[in-house]
Protein backbone atom coordinates (compact mmCIF):
# COMPACT_ATOMS: atom_id res chain seq x y z
CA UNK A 1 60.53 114.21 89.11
CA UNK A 2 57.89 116.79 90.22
CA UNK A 3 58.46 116.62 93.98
CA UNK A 4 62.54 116.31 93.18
CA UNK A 5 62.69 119.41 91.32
CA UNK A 6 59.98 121.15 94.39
CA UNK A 7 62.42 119.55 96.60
CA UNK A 8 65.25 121.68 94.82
CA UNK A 9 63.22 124.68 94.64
CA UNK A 10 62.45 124.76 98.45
CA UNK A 11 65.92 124.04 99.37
CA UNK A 12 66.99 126.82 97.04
CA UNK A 13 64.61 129.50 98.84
CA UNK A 14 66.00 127.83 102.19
CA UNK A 15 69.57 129.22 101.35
CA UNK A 16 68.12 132.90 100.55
CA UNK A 17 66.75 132.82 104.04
CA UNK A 18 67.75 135.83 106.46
CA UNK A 19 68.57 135.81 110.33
CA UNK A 20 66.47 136.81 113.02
CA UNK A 21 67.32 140.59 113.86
CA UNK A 22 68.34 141.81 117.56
CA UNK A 23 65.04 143.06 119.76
CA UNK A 24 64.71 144.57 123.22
CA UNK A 25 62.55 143.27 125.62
CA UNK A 26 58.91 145.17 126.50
CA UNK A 27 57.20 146.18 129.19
CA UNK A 28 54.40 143.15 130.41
CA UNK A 29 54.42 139.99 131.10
CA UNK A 30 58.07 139.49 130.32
CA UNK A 31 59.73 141.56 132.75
CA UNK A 32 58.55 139.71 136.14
CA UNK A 33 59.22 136.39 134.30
CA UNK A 34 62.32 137.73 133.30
CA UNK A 35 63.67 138.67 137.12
CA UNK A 36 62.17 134.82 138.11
CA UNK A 37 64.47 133.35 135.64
CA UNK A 38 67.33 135.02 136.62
CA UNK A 39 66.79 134.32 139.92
CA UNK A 40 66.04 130.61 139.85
CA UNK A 41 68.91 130.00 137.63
CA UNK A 42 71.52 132.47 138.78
CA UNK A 43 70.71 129.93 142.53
CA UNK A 44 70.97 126.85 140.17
CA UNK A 45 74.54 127.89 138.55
CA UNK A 46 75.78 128.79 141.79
CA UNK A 47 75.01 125.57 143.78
CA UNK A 48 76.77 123.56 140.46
CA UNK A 49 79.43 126.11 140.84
CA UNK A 50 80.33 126.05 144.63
CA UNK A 51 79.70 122.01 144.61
CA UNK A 52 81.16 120.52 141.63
CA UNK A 53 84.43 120.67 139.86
CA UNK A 54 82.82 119.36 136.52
CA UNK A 55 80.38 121.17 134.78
CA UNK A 56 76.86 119.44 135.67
CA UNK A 57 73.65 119.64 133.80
CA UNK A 58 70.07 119.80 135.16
CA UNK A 59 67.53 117.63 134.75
CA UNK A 60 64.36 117.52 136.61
CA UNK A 61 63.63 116.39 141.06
CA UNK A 62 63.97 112.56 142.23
CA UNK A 63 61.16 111.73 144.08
CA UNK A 64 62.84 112.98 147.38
CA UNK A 65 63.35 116.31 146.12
CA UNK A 66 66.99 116.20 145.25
CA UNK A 67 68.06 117.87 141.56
CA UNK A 68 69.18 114.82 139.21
CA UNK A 69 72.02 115.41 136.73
CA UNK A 70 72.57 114.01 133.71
CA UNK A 71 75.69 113.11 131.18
CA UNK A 72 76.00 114.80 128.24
CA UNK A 73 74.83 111.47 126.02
CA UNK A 74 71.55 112.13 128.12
CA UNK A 75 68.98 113.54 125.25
CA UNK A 76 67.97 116.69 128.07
CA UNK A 77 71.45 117.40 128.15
CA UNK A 78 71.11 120.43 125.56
CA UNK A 79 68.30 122.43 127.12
CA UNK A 80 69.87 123.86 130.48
CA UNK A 81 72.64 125.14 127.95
CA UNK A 82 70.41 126.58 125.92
CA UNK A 83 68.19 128.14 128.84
CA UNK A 84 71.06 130.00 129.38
CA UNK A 85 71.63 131.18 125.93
CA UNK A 86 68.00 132.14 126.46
CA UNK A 87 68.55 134.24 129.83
CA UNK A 88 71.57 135.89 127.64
CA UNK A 89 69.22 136.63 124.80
CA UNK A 90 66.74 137.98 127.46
CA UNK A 91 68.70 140.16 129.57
CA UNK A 92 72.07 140.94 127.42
CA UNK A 93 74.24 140.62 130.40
CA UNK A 94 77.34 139.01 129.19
CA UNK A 95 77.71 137.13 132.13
CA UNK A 96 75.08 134.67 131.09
CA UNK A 97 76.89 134.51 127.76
CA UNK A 98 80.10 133.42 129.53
CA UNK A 99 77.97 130.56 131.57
CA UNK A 100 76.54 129.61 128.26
CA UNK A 101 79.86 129.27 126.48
CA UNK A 102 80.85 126.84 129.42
CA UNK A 103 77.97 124.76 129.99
CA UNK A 104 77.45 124.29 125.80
CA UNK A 105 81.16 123.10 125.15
CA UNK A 106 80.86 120.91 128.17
CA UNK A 107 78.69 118.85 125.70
CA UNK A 108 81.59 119.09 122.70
CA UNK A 109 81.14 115.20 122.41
CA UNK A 110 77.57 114.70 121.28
CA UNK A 111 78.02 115.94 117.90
CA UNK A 112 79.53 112.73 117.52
CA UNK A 113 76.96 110.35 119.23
CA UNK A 114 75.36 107.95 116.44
CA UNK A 115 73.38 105.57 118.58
CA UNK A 116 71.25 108.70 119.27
CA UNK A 117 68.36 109.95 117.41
CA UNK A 118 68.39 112.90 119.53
CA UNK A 119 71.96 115.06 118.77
CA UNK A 120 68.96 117.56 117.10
CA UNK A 121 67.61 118.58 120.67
CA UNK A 122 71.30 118.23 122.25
CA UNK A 123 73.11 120.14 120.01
CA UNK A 124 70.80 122.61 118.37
CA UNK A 125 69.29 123.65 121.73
CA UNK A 126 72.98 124.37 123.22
CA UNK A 127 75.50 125.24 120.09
CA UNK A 128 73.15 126.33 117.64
CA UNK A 129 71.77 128.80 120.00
CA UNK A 130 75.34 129.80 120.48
CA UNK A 131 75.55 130.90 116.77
CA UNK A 132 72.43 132.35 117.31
CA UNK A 133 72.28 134.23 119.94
CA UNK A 134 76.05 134.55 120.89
CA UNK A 135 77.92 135.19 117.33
CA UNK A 136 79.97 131.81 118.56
CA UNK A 137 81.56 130.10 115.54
CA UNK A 138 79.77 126.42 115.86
CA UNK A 139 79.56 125.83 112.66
CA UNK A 140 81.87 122.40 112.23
CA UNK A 141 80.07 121.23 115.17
CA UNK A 142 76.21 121.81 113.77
CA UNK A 143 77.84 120.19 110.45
CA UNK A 144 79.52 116.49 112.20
CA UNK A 145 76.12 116.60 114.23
CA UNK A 146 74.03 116.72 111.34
CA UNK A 147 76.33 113.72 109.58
CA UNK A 148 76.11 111.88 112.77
CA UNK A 149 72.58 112.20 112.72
CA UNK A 150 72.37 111.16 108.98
CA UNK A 151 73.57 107.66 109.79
CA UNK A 152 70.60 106.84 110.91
CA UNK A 153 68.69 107.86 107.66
CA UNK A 154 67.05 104.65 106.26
CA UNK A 155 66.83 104.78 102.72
CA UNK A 156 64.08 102.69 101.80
CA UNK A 157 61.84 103.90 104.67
CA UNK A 158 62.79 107.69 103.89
CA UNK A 159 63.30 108.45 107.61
CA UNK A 160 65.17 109.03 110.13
CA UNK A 161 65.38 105.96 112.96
CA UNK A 162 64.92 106.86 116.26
CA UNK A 163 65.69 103.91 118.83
CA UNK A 164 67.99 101.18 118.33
CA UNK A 165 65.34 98.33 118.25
CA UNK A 166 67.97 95.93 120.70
CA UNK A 167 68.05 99.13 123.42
CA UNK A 168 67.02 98.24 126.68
CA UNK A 169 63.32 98.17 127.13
CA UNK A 170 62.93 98.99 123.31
CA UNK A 171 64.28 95.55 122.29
CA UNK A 172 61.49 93.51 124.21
CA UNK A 173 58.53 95.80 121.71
CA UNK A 174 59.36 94.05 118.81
CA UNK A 175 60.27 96.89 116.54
CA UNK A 176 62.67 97.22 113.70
CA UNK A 177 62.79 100.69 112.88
CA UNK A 178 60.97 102.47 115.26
CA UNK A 179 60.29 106.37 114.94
CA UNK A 180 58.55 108.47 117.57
CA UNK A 181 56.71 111.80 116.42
CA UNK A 182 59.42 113.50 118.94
CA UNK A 183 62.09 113.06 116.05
CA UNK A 184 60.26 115.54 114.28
CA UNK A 185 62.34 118.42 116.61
CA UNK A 186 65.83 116.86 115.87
CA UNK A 187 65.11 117.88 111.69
CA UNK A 188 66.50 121.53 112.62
CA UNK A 189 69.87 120.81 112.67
CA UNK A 190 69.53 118.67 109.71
CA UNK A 191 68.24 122.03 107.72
CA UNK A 192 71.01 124.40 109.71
CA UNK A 193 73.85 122.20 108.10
CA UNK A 194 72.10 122.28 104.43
CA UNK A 195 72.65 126.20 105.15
CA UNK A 196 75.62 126.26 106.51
CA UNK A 197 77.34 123.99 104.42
CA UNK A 198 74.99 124.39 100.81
CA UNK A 199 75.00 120.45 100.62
CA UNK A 200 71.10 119.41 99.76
CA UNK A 201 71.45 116.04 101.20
CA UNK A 202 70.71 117.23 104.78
CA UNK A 203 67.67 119.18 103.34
CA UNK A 204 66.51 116.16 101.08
CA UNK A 205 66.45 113.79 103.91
CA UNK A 206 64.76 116.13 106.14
CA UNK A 207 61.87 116.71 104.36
CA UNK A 208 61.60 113.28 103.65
CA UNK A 209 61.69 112.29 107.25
CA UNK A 210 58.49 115.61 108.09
CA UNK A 211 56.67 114.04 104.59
CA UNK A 212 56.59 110.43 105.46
CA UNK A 213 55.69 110.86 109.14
CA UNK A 214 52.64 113.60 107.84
CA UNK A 215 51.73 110.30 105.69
CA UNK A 216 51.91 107.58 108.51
CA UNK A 217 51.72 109.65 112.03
CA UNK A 218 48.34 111.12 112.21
CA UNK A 219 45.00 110.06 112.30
CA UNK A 220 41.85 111.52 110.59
CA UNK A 221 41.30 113.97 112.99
CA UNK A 222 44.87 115.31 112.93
CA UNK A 223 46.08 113.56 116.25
CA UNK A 224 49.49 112.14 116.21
CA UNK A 225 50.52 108.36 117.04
CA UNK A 226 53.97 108.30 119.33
CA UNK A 227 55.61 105.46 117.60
CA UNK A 228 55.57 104.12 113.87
CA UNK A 229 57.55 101.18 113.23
CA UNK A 230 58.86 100.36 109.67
CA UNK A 231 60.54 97.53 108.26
CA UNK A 232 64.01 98.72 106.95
CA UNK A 233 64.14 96.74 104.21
CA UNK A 234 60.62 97.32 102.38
CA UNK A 235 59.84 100.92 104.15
CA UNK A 236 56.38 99.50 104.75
CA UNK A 237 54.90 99.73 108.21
CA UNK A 238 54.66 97.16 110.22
CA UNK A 239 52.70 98.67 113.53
CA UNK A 240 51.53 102.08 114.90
CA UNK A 241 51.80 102.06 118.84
CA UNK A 242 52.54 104.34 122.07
CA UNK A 243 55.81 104.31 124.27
CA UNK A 244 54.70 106.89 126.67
CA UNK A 245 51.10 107.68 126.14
CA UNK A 246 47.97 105.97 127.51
CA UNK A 247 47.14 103.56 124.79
CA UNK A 248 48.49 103.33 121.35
CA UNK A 249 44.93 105.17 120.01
CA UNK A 250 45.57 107.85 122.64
CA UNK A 251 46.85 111.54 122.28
CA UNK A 252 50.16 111.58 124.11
CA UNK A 253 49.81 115.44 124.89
CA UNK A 254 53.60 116.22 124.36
CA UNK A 255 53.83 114.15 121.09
CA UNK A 256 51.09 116.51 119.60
CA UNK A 257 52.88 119.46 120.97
CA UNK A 258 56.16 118.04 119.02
CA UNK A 259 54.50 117.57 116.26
CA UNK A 260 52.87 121.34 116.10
CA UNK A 261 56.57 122.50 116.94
CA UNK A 262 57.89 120.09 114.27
CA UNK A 263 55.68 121.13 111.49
CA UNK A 264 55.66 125.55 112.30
CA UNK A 265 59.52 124.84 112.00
CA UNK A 266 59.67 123.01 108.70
CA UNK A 267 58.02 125.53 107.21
CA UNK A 268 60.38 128.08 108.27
CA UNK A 269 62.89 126.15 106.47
CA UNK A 270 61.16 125.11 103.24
CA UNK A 271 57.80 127.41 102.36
CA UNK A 272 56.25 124.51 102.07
CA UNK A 273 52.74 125.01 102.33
CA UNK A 274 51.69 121.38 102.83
CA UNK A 275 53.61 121.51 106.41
CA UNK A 276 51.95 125.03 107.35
CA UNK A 277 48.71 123.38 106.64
CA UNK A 278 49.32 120.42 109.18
CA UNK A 279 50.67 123.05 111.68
CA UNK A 280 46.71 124.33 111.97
CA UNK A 281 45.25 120.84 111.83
CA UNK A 282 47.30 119.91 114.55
CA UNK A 283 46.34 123.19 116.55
CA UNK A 284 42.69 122.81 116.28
CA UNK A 285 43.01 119.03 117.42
CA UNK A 286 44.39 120.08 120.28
CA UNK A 287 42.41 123.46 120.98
CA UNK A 288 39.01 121.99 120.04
CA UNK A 289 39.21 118.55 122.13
CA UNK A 290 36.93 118.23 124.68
CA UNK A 291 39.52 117.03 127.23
CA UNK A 292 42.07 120.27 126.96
CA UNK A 293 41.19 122.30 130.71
CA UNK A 294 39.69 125.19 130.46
CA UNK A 295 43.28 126.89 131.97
CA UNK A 296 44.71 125.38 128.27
CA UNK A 297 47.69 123.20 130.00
CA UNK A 298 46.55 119.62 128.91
CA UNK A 299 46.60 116.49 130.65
CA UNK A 300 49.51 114.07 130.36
CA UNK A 301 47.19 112.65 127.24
CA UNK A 302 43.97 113.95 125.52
CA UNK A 303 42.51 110.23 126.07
CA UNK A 304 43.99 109.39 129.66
CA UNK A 305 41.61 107.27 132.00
CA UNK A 306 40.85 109.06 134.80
CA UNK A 307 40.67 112.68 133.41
CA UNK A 308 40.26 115.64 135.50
CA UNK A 309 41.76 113.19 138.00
CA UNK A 310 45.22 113.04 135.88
CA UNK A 311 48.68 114.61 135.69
CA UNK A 312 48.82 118.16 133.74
CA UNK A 313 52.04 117.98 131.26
CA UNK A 314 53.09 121.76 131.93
CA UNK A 315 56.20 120.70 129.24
CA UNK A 316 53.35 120.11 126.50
CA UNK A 317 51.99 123.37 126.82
CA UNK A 318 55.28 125.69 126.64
CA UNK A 319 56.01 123.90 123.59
CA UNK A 320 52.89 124.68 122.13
CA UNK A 321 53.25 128.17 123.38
CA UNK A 322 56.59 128.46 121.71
CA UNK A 323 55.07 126.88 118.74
CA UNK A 324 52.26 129.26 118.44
CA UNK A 325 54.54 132.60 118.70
CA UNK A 326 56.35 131.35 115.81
CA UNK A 327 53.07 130.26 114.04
CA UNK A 328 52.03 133.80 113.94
CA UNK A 329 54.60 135.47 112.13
CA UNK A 330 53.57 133.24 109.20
CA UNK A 331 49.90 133.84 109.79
CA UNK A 332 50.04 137.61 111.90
CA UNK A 333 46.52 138.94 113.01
CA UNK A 334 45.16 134.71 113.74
CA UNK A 335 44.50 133.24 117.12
CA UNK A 336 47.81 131.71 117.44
CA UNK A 337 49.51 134.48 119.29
CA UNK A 338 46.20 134.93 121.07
CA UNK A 339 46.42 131.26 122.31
CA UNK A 340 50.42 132.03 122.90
CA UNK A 341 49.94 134.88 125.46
CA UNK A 342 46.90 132.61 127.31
CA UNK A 343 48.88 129.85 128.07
CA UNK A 344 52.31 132.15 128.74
CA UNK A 345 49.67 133.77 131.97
CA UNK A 346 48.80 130.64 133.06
CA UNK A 347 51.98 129.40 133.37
CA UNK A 348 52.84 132.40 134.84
CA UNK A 349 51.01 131.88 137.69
CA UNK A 350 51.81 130.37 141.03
CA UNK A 351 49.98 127.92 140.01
CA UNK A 352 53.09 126.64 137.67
CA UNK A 353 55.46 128.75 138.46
CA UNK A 354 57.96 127.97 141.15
CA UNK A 355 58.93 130.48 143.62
CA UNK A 356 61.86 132.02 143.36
CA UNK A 357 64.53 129.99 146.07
CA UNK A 358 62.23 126.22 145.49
CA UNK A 359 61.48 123.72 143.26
CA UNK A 360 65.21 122.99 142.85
CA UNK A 361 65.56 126.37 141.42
CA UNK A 362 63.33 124.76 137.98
CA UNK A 363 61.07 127.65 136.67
CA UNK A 364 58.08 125.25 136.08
CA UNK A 365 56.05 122.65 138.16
CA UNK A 366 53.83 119.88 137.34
CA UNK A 367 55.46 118.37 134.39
CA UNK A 368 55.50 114.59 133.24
CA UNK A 369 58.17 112.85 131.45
CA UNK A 370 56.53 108.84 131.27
CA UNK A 371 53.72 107.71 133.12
CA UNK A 372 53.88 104.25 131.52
CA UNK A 373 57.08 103.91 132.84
CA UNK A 374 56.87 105.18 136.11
CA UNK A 375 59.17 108.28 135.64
CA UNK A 376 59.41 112.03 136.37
CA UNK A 377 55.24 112.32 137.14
CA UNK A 378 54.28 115.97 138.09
CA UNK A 379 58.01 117.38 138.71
CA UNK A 380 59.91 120.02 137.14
CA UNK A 381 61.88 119.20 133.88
CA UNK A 382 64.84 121.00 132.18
CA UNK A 383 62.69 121.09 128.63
CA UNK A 384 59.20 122.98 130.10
CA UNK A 385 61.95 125.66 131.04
CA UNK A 386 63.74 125.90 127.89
CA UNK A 387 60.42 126.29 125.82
CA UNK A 388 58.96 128.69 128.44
CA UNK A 389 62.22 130.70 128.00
CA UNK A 390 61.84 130.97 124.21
CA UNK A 391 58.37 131.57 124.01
CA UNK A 392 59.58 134.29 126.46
CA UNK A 393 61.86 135.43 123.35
CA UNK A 394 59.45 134.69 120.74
CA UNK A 395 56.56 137.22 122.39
CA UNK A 396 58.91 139.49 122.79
CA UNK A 397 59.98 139.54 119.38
CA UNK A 398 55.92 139.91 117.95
CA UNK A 399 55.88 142.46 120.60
CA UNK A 400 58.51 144.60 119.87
């Protein structure tokens, strides 16, 4: 009864929650990484645009250098969309906006996709942005993506599955109801259609889905497991492993970014204290381990073998950034923001940053999508860019 009627009492501050107001950009940082961005990507919509009849989407470098595109049931297909809503957002220049428009309602089928944990990432990055940041009327497609989404609720677990256990190279794990601290980002558009539509049932399963992962995720010292497998028909758990970490007691360094992003944003949605709590927990694992480079852009994973030897994750670390920015404008005058604008010079750097005319016209380098499975190691991927475009927003915002 108690956390039933808190339940109700967050999701009834949710709906009394306002929209972020319009900002300019200011001087700094921003305005070189700015005139990058446009660059790179204004090259990257023109070589889709002068090649291609069909819209294509982005996706990170083979291994010979050649840009690899993916469908829209790909669960990367929202973020070059929404990198664009970003540049709009950015620079104002309505141009963008019209490129946005197209390349997000190329993707008009996912909100229908229910073999696919990920419609949060595909849609919310590319149509909810749209609402966002463009005044576009998405609203019935935030709504069917959020019911698609719901069918993979398990009730007796109280979350949300992410893989289909008989999937490809999922079905020879073992698992029956496998979730991955990465579902934690896909809760957003869960909590958009509770708004949009003032039906609690998107907001009730969402915050089941952030409390039982806080419960069965994390470790004593606030680190985050990648994959926790229930059994659908008890809820119990039957194993806590890795998919694309080091070791299954490692610190995947992009799961613990998720999960900082995961928990900052379910605050912003419910006030719940409990989630802001685990937001800092989460930050000082991460900025106290004795692993994390001195440059603050991790390793691959905290607990990797052959670290300083090892890949950097440059994706990890613009989430985090992103992460932190919005961290601060629940706690202003902390470290977060201070942590923010460290890791947004870094990556600022040619170290990371790509000149303008290379790296396939990507903003970052050095990113890795899954060592354990051989793919995208150091390379540029559409995600780093996405969250290194809205931290881009989000210190501009604090700035302003």
């Amino acid at each position: 009864m108690k956390n039933s009627l808190l339940a109700l009492v967050g999701f009834l501050l949710f709906m009394l929650g306002g929209c972020r107001p319009k900002t300019v950009v200011v001087e700094g940082i921003l305005p070189d990484n700015i005139r990058n961005a446009v660059a790179q990507y204004s090259s990257q919509v023109k070589l889709i645009e002068e090649n291609s009849k069909e819209v294509l989407n982005p996706r990170t470098l083979d291994k010979k250098g050649n840009i690899v595109y993916v469908s829209y049931s790909d669960w990367t297909s929202g973020f070059f969309p929404g990198s664009i809503w970003h540049l709009y957002d950015l620079t104002e220049d309505e141009e963008w906006k019209t490129l946005a428009v197209k390349y997000t309602e190329a993707l008009d089928s996912v909100q229908y996709l229910t073999w696919h944990h990920d419609v949060g990432f595909m849609v919310g990055c590319s149509f909810l942005n749209g609402m966002r940041v463009g005044g576009m009327d998405y609203r019935p497609i935030i709504v069917q993506a959020a019911k698609s989404l719901s069918t993979r609720f398990r009730e007796k677990a109280g979350i949300f599955q992410s893989w289909d256990a008989d999937r490809g190279w999922q079905a020879k794990r073992g698992w029956k109801c496998p979730v991955i601290i990465d579902n934690m980002m896909n809760l957003e558009i869960l909590f958009e259609a509770a708004r949009l539509t003032g039906d609690s049932v998107y907001y009730t399963m969402a915050v089941s889905h952030a409390d039982k992962t806080l419960q069965n995720h994390f470790r004593a010292d606030y680190s985050s497991y990648h994959v926790v497998d229930y059994d659908p028909e008890t809820g119990e758990v039957r194993s806590k492993q890795t998919a694309q970490g080091y070791a299954d007691e490692s610190a995947w360094a992009r799961g613990q970014a998720w999960a900082l992003y995961g928990y900052t944003m379910c605050y912003r949605y419910t006030y719940n204290t409990k989630y802001l709590t685990q937001a800092q927990n989460i930050y000082n694992f991460i900025f106290t381990n004795k692993n994390l480079p001195t440059d603050l852009i991790p390793y691959w994973d905290y607990d990797a073998l052959n670290i300083p030897n090892e890949p950097r994750d440059v994706s990890a670390a613009a989430i985090t950034a992103s992460a932190l920015y919005e961290l601060d404008t629940y706690l202003p005058g902390t470290k977060y923001k201070e942590t923010a604008d460290l890791i947004i010079e870094t990556l600022s750097t040619s170290a990371y940053r790509a000149e303008e005319g290379t790296n396939g016209f990507f903003l970052l380098k050095h990113s890795v999508g899954s060592i354990p499975h051989g793919q995208e190691i150091d390379v540029p991927l559409n995600y780093a860019d996405y969250y290194f475009l809205e931290a881009l927003m989000r210190k501009r915002d604090l700035e302003k």
